[in-house]
C-alpha atoms as a PDB file:
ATOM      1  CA  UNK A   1      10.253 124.335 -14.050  1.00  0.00           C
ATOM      2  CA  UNK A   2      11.534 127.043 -11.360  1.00  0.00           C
ATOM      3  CA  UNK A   3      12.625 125.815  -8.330  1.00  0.00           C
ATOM      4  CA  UNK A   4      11.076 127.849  -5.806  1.00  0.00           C
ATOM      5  CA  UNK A   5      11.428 128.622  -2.225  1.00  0.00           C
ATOM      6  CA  UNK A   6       9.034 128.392   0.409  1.00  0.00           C
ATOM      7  CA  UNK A   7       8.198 131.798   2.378  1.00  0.00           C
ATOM      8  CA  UNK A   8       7.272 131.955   5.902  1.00  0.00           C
ATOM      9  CA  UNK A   9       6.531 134.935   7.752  1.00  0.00           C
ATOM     10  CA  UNK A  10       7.003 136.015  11.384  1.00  0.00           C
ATOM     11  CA  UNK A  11       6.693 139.248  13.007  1.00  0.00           C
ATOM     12  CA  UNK A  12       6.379 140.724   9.466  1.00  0.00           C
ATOM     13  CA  UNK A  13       9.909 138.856   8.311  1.00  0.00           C
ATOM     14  CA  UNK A  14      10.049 136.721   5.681  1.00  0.00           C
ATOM     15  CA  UNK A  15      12.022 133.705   5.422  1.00  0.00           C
ATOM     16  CA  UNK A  16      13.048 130.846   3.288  1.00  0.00           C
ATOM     17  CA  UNK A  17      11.719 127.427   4.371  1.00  0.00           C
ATOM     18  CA  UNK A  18      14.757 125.742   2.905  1.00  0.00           C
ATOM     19  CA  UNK A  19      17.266 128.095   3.826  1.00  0.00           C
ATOM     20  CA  UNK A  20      16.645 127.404   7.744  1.00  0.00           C
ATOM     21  CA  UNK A  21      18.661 125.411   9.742  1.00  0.00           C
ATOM     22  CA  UNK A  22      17.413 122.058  10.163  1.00  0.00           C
ATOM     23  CA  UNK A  23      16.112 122.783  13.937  1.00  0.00           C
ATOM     24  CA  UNK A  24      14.134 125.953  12.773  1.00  0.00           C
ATOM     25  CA  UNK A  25      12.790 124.236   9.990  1.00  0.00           C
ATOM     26  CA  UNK A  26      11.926 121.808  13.045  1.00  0.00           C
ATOM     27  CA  UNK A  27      10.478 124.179  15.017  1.00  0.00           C
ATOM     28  CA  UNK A  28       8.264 125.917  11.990  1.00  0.00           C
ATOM     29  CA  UNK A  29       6.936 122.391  11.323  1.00  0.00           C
ATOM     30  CA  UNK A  30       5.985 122.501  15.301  1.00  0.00           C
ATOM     31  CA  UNK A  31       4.314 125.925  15.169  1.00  0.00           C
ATOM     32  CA  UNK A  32       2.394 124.776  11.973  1.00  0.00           C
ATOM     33  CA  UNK A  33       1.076 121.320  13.614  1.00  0.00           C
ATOM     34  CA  UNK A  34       0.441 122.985  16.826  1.00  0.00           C
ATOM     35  CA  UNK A  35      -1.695 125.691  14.688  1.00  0.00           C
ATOM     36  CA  UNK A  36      -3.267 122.500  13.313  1.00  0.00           C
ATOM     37  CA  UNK A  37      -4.292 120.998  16.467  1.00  0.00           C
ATOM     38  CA  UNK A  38      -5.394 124.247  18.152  1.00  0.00           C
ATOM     39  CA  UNK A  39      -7.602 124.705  15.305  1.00  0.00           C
ATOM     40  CA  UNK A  40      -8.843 120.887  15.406  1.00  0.00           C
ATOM     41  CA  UNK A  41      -9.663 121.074  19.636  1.00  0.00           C
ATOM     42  CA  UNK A  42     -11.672 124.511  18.833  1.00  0.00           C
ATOM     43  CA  UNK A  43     -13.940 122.725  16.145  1.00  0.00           C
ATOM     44  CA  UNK A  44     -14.505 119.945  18.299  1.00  0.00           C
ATOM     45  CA  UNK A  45     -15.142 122.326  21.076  1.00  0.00           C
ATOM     46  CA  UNK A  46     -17.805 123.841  19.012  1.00  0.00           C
ATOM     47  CA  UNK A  47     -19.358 120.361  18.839  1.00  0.00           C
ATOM     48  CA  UNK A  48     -19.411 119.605  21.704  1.00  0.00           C
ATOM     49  CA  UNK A  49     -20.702 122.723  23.019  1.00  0.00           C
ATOM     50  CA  UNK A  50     -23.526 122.229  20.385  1.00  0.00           C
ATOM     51  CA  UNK A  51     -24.498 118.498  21.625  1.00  0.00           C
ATOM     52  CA  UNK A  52     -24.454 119.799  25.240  1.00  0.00           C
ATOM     53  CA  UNK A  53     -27.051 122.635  24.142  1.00  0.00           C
ATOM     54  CA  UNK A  54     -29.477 119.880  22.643  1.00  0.00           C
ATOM     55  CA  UNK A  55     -28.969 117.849  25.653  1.00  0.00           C
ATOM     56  CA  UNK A  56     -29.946 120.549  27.648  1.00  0.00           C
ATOM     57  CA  UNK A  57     -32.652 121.424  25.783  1.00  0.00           C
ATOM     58  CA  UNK A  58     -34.087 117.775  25.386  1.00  0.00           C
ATOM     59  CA  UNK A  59     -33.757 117.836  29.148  1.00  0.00           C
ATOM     60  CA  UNK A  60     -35.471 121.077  29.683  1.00  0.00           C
ATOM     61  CA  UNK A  61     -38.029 119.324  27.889  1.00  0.00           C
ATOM     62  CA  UNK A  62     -38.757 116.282  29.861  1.00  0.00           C
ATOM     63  CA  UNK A  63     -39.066 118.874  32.559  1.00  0.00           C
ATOM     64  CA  UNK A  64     -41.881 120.584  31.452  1.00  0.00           C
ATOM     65  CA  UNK A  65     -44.135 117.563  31.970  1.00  0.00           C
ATOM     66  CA  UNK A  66     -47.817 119.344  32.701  1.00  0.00           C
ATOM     67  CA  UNK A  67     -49.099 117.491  35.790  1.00  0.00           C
ATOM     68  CA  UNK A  68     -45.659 116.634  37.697  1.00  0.00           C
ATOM     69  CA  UNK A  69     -44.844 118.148  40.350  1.00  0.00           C
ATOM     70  CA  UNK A  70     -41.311 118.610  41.574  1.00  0.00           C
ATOM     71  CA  UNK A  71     -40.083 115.909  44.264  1.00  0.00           C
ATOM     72  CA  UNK A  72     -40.198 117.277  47.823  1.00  0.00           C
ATOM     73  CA  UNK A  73     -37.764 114.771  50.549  1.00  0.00           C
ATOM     74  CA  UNK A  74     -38.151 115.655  53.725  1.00  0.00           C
ATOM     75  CA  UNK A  75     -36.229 114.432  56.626  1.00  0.00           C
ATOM     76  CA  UNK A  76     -36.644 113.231  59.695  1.00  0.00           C
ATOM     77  CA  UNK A  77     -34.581 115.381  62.735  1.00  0.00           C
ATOM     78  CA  UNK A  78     -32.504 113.094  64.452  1.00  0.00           C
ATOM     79  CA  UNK A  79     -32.743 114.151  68.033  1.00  0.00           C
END
């Protein structure tokens, strides 16, 4: 079975995993998890974006009650 190498690209250069230093190959595995994460907050971004739109909606809702009228407070001058 061939032994091979794993290629990473940047600006259009490839590389060899394995032939990097051990703080590059450091740094790559950084950039990948990073990638990871970034991709991980934006999904749950979308989520939560979603559940505040239902929210919102559902609240919209209560709202629209037919006969209520919206809550006037008045206040008293203080003289």
């Amino acid at each position: 079975m061939a032994n091979t190498k794993t290629p990473i690209s940047i600006d259009g250069v490839e590389y060899k995993f394995e032939d990097m230093t051990e703080e590059q190959q450091t740094l790559v595995n950084h950039v990948v998890d990073l990638d990871r994460k970034i991709a991980s907050t934006r999904f749950s971004l979308d989520q939560l974006n979603v559940g505040k739109d239902a929210f919102m909606v559902m609240l919209k809702k209560a709202l629209e009650v037919a006969d209520a009228e919206p809550i006037v407070i008045q206040s008293e001058a203080i003289q």
